[in-house]
C-alpha atoms as a PDB file:
ATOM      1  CA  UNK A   1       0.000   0.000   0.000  1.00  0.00           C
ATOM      2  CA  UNK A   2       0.907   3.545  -0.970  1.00  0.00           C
ATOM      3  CA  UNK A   3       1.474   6.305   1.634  1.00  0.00           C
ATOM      4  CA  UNK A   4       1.661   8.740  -1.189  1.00  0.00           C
ATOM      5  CA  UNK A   5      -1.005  11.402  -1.346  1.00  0.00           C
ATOM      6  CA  UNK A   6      -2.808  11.982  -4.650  1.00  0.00           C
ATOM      7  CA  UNK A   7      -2.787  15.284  -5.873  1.00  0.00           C
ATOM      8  CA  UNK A   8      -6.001  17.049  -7.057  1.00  0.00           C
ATOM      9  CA  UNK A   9      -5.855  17.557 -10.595  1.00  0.00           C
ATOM     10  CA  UNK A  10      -8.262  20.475 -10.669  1.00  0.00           C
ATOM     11  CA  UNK A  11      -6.236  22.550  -8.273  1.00  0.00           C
ATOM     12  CA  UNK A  12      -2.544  21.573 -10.130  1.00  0.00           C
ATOM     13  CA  UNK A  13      -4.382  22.599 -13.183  1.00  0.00           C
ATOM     14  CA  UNK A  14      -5.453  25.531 -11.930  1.00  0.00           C
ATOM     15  CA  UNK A  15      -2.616  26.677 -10.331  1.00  0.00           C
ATOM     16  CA  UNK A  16      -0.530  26.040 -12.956  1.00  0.00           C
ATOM     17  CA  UNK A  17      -2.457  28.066 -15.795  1.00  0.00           C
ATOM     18  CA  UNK A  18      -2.502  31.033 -12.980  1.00  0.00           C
ATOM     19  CA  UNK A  19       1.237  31.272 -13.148  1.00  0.00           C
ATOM     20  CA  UNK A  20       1.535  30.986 -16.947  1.00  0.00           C
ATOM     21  CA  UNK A  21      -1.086  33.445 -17.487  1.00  0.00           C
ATOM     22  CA  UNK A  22       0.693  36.154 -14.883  1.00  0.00           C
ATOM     23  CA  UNK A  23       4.164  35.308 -16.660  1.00  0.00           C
ATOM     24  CA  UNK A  24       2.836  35.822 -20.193  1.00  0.00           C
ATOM     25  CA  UNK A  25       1.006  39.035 -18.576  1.00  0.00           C
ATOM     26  CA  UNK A  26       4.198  40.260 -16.949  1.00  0.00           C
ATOM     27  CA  UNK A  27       6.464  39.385 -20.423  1.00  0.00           C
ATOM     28  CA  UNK A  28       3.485  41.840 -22.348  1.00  0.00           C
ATOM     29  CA  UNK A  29       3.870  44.572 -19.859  1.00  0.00           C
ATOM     30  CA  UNK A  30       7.758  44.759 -19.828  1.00  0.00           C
ATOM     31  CA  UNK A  31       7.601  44.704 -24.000  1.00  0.00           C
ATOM     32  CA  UNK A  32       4.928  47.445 -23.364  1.00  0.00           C
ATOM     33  CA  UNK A  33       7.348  49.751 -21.132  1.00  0.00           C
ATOM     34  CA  UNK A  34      10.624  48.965 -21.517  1.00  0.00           C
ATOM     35  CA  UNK A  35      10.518  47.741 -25.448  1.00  0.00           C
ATOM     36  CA  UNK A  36      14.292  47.032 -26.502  1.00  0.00           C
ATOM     37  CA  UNK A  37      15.530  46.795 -23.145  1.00  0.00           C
ATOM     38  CA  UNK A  38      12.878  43.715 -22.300  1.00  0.00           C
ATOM     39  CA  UNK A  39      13.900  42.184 -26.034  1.00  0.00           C
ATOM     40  CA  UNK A  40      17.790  42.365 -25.040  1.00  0.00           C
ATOM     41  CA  UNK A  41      17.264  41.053 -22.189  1.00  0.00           C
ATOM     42  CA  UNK A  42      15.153  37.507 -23.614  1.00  0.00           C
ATOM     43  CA  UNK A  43      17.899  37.434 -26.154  1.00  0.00           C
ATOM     44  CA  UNK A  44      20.439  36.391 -23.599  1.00  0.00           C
ATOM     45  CA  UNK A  45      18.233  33.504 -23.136  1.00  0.00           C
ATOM     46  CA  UNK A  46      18.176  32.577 -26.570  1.00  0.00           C
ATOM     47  CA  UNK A  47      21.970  32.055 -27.732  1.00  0.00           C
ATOM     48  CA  UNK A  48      22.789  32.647 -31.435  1.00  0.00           C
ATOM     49  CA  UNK A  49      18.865  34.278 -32.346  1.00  0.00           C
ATOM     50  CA  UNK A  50      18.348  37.922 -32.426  1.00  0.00           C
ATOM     51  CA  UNK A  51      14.553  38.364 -31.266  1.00  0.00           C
ATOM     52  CA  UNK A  52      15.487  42.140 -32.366  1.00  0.00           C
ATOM     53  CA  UNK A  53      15.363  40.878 -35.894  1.00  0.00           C
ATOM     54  CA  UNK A  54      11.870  39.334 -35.192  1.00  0.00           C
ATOM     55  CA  UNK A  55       9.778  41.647 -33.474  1.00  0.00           C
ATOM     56  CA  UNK A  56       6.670  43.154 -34.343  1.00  0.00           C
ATOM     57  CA  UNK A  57       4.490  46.011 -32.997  1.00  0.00           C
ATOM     58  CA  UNK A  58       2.847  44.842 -29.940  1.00  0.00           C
ATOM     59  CA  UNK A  59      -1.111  44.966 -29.841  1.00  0.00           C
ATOM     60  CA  UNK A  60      -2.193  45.240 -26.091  1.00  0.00           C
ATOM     61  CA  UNK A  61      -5.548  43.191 -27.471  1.00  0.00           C
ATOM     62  CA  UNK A  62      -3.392  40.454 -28.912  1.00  0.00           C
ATOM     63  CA  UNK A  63      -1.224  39.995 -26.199  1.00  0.00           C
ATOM     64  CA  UNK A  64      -4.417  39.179 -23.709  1.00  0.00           C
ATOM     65  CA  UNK A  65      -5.599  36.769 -25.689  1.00  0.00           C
ATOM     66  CA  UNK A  66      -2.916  35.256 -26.159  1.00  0.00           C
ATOM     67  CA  UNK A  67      -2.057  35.005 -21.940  1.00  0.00           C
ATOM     68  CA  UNK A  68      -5.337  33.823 -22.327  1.00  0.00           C
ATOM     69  CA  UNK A  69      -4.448  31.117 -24.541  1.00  0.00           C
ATOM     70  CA  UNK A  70      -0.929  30.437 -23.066  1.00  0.00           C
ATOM     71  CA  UNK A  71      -2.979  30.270 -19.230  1.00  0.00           C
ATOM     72  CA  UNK A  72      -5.469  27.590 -20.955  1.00  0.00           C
ATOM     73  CA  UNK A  73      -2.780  25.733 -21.911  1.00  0.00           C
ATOM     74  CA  UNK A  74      -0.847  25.717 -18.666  1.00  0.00           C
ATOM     75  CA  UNK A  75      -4.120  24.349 -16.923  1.00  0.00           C
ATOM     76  CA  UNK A  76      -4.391  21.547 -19.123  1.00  0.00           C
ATOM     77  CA  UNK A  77      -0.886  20.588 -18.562  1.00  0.00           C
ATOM     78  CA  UNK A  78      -1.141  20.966 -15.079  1.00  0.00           C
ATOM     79  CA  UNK A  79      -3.723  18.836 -15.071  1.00  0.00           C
ATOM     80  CA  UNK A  80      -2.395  16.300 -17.277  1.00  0.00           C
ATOM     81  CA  UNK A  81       0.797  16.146 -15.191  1.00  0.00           C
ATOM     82  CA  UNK A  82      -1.284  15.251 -11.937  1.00  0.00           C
ATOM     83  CA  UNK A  83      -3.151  12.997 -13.943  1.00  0.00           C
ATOM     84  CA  UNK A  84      -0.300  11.179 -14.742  1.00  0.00           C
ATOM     85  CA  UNK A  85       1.401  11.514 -11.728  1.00  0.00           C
ATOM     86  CA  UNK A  86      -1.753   9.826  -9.835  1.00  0.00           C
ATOM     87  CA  UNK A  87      -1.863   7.247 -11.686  1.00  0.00           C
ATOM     88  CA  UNK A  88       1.871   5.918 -11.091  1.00  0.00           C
ATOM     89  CA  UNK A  89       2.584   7.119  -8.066  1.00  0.00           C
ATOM     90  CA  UNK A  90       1.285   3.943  -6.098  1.00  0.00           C
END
């Protein structure tokens, strides 16, 4: 027998797509203020691409929907990963 607990798949879920959505939020409002600075700075993460060359004008409307999307996304995942984690954890 088990002494694992099982997680709750609705709350992982839910927590998860939270913290992508305020990420992707966060990431729209630093292109929004600080522009090039916020692109240099993701370019260190991203060794040998220039996002510089890549960028478009930001469209606040856009970028909600899309943290929308992206929070959707992270709540399915979330979920899927306690799914999976329930099921072979015992």
């Amino acid at each position: 027998m088990s002494s694992k607990q099982k997680l709750d798949s609705k709350a992982i879920g839910i927590a998860t797509g939270t913290i992508v959505f305020i990420l992707s939020i966060l990431c729209l409002l630093a292109i929004l203020l600080f522009g090039d600075s916020t692109i240099g700075f993701f370019n260190l993460f991203f060794h040998g691409i220039g996002l510089s060359l890549i960028r478009t004008t930001t469209n606040i409307a856009e970028g909600i929907i899309g943290s929308i999307a992206l929070g959707a996304i992270g709540f399915i995942f979330g979920w899927l990963f306690a799914v999976i984690y329930n099921k072979y954890s015992d």
